[in-house]
Protein backbone atom coordinates (compact mmCIF):
# COMPACT_ATOMS: atom_id res chain seq x y z
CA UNK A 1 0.00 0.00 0.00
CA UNK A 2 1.21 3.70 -0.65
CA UNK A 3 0.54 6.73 1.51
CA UNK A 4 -2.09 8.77 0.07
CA UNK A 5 -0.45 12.40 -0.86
CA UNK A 6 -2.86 14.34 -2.77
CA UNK A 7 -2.90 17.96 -0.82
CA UNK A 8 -5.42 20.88 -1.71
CA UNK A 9 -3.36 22.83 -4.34
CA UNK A 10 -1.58 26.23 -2.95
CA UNK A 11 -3.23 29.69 -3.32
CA UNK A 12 -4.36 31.18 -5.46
CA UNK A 13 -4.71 27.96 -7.26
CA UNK A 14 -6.95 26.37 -4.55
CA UNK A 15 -9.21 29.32 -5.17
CA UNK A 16 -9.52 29.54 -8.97
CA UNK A 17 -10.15 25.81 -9.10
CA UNK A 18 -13.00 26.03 -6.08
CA UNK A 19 -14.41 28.93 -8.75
CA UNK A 20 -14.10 26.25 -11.73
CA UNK A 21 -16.07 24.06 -9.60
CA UNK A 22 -18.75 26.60 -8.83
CA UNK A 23 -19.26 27.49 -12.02
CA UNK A 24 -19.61 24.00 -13.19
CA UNK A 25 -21.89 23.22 -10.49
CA UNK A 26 -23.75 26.34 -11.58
CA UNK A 27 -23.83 25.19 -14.95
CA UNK A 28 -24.82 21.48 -14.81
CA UNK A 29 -26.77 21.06 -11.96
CA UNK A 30 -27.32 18.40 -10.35
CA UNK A 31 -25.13 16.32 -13.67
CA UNK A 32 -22.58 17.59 -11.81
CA UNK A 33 -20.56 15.29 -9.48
CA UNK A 34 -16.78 16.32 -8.93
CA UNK A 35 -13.96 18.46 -10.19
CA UNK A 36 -10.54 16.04 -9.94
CA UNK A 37 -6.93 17.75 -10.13
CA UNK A 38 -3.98 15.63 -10.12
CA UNK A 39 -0.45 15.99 -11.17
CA UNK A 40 1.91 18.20 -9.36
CA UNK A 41 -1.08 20.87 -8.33
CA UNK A 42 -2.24 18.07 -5.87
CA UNK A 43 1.45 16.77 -4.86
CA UNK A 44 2.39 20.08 -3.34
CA UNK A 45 5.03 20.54 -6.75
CA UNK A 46 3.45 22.90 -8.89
CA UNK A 47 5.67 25.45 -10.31
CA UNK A 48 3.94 28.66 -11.85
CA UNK A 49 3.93 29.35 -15.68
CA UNK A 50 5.67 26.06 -15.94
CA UNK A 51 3.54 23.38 -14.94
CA UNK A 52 0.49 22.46 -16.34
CA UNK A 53 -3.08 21.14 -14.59
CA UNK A 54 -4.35 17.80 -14.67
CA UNK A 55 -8.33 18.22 -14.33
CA UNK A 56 -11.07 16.02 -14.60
CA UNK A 57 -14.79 16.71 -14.42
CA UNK A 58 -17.11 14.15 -13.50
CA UNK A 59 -21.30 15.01 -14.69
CA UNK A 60 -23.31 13.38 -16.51
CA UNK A 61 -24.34 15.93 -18.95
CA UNK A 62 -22.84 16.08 -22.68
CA UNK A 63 -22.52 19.16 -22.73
CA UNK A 64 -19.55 19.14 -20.61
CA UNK A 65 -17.30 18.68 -23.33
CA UNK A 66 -17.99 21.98 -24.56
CA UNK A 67 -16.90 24.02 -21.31
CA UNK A 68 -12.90 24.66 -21.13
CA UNK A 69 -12.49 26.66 -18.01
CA UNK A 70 -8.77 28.34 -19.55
CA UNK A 71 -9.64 31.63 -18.73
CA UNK A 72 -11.03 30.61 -15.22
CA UNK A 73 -7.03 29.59 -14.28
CA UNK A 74 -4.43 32.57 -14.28
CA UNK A 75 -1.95 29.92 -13.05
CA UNK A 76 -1.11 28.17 -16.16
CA UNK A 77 -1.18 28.41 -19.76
CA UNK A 78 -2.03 24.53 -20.70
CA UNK A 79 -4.76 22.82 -19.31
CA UNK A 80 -4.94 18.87 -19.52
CA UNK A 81 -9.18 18.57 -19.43
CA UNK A 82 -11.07 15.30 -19.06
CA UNK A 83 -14.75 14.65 -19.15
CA UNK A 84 -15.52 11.35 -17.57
CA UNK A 85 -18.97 9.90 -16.19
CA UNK A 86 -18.27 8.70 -12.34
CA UNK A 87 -19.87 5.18 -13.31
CA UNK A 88 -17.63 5.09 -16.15
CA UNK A 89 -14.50 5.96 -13.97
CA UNK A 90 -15.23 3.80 -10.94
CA UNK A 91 -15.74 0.62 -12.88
CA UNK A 92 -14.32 0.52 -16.60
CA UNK A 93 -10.98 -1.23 -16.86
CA UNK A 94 -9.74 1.43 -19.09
CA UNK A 95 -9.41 4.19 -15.92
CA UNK A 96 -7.44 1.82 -13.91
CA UNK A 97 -4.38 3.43 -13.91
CA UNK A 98 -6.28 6.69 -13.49
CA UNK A 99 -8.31 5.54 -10.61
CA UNK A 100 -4.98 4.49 -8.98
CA UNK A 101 -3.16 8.42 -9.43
CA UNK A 102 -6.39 10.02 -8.25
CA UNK A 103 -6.79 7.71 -4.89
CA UNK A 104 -2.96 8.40 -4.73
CA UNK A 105 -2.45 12.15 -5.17
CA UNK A 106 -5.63 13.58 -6.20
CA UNK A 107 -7.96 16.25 -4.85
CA UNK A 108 -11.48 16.69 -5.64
CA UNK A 109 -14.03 20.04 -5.37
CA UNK A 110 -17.95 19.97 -5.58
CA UNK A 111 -20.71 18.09 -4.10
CA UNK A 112 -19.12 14.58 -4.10
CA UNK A 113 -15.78 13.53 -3.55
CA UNK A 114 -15.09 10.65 -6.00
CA UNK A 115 -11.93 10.35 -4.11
CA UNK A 116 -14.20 9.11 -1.37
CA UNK A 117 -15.42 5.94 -3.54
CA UNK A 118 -11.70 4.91 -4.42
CA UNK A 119 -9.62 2.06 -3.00
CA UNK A 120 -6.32 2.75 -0.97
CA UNK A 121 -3.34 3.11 -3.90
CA UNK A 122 -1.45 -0.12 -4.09
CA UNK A 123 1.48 -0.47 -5.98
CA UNK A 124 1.30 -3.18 -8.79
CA UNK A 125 1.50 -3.26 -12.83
CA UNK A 126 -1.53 -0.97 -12.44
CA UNK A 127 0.53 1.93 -11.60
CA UNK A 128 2.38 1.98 -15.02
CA UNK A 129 1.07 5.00 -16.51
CA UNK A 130 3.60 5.19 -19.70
CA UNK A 131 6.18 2.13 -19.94
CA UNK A 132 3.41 -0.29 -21.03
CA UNK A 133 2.23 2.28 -23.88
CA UNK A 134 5.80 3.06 -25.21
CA UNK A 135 5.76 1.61 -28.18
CA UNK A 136 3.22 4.13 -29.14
CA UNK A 137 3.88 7.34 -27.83
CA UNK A 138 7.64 6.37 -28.68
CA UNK A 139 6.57 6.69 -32.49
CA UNK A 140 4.16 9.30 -32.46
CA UNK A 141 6.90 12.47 -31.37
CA UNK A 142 7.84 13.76 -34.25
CA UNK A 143 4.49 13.69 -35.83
CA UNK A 144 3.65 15.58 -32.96
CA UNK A 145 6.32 17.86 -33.49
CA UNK A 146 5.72 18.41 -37.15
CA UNK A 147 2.19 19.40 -36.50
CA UNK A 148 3.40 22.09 -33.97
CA UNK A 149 3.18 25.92 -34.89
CA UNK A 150 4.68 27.99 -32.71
CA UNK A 151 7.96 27.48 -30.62
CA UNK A 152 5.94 26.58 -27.41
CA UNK A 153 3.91 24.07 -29.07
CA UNK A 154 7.25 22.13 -29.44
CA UNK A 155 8.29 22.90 -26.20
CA UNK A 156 5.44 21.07 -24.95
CA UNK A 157 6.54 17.87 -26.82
CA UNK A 158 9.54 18.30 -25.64
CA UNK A 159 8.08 18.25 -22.09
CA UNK A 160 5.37 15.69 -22.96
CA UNK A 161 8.40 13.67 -24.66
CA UNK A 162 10.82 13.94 -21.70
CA UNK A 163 8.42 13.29 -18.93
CA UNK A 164 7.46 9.67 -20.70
CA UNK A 165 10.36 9.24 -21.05
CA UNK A 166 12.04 9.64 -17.81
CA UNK A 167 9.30 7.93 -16.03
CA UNK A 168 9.12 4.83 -17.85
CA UNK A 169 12.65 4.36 -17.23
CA UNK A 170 11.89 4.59 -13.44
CA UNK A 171 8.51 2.51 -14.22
CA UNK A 172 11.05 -0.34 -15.36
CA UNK A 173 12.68 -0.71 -11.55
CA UNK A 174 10.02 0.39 -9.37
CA UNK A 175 7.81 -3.03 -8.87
CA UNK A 176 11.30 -4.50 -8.22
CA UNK A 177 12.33 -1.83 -5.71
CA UNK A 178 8.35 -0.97 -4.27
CA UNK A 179 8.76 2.67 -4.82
CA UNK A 180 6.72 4.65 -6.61
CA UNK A 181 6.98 8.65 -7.69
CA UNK A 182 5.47 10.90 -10.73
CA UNK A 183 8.58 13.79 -9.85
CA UNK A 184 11.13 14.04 -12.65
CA UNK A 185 14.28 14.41 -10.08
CA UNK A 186 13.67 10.49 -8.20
CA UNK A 187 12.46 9.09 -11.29
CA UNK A 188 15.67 10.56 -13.12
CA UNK A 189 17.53 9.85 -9.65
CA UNK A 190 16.24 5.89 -9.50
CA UNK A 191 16.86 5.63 -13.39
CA UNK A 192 20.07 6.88 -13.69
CA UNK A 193 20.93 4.76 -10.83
CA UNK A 194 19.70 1.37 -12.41
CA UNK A 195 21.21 2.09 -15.70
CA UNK A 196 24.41 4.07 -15.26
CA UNK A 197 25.52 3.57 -18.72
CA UNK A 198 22.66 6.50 -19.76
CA UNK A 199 22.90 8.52 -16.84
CA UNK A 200 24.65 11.12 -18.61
CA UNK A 201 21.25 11.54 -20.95
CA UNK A 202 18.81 10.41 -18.34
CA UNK A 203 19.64 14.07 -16.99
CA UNK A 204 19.40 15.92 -19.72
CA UNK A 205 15.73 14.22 -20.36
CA UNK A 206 14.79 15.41 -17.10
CA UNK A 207 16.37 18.71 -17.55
CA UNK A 208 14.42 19.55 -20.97
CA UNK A 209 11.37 17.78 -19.10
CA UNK A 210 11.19 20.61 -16.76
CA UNK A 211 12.82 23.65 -19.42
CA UNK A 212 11.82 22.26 -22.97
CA UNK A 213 13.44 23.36 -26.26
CA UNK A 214 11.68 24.09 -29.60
CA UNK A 215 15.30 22.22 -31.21
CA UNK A 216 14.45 19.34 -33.12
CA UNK A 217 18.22 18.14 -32.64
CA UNK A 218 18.81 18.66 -28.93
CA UNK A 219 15.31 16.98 -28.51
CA UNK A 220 16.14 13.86 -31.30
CA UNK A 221 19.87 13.35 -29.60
CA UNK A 222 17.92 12.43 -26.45
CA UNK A 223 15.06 10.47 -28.26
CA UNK A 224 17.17 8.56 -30.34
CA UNK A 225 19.55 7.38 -27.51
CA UNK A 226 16.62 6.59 -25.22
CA UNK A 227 13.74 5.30 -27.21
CA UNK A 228 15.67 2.21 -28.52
CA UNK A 229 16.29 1.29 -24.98
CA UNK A 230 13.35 1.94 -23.55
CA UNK A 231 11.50 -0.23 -25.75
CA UNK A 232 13.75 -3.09 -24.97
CA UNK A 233 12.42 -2.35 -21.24
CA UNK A 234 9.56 -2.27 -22.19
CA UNK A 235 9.40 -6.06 -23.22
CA UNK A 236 11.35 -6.59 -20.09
CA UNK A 237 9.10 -5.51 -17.97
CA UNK A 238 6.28 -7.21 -19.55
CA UNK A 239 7.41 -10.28 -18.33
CA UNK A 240 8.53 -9.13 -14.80
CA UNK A 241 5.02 -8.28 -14.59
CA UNK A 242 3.92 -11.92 -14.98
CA UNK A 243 6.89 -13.00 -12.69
CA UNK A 244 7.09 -10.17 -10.14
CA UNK A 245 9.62 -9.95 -7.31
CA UNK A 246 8.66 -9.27 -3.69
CA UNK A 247 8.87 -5.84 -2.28
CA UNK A 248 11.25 -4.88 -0.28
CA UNK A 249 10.91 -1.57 0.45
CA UNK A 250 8.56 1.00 0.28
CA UNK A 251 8.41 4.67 -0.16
């Protein structure tokens, strides 16, 4: 079992997202369940005009896919917006992972808490969130990149890039060591560690996870050192998962 960490976010960010919440509630009705944050707003790491929010609403009604509550946040300039129905999110197998970060490090505003309907975060295969999808996102970059129009469009690959990237290298040690973070410094840390032969790139992943670059190169040196490797973990750790290792420690 892991500690649960999620933390009301820091003002004014607690504020604007108890407005976003209002406003929804004013809006839907009683379609309206819960307004989820997760991600570093809800771990206490948030950093101003660099991070972005992780929000999910939970209603009923279809119209919320037409609300995007951008100009309700002054404290970022990228949302990350989910609509989700609560039955759909407490019982489909495709929010598992999901359902495991929220019960983790989530926070929830409005009416109901859907926090309050979650199991206690365990650690298992569950808590993957990129490693087991690698061979897709691994691919899809530099389409991603192409498609971008403005400088900080590609800096948000970059980020998007480097933060998969670092934490599915820490995703292919953590069942073995029972410790589990979403931070880019101990997932660089624990990577870097377990695979000293990249640490030298590990770093500078991490480092344009948290300061991106528009470069195509610096980004593709990274990439194309990494990606190869990763994959290789990735069918690694597909098997692990069938044969997995006691814990030994916890975090």
């Amino acid at each position: 079992m892991l500690p649960v960490i999620g933390q009301a976010p820091e003002e004014p960010l607690l504020s604007e997202l108890a407005n976003v919440a209002e406003e929804l509630q004013a809006q839907l009705g009683e379609q309206f369940h819960s307004l989820a944050v997760r991600g570093s707003a809800s771990r206490q790491t948030f950093v101003k005009g660099v991070s972005d929010i992780d929000l999910i609403i939970f209603a009923q009604s279809s119209e919320v896919p037409n609300l995007f509550p951008s100009h309700w946040i002054t404290q970022t300039s990228e949302i990350d917006l989910e609509w989700i129905k609560p039955e759909d999110f407490l019982f489909s197998s495709k929010y598992r992972w999901l359902r495991f970060s929220l019960s983790f490090s989530g926070y929830c505003f409005g009416p109901q808490s859907i926090l309050s309907k979650l199991p206690a975060p365990s650690l298992g295969p569950h808590a993957i969130a990129h490693l087991h999808g690698a061979h897709k996102w691994a691919t899809s970059w530099k389409i991603f990149f192409s498609e971008a129009q403005t400088d900080a469009e590609r800096k948000r690959v970059c980020s998007w890039l480097m933060k998969r990237i670092v934490r599915s290298l820490f995703e292919a040690e953590m069942l073995v060591l029972n410790v589990y973070s979403r931070d880019i410094f101990p997932c660089a840390n624990v990577a870097s560690s377990a695979f000293p032969q990249y640490s030298s790139m590990i770093w500078q992943a991490a480092e344009l996870a948290i300061a991106p670059s528009s470069e195509f190169q610096k980004i593709s040196e990274v990439a194309e050192t990494l990606l190869p490797f990763l994959l290789k973990l990735q069918s690694e750790q597909r098997l692990r998962c069938l044969n997995p290792v006691s814990p030994e420690r916890t975090l």
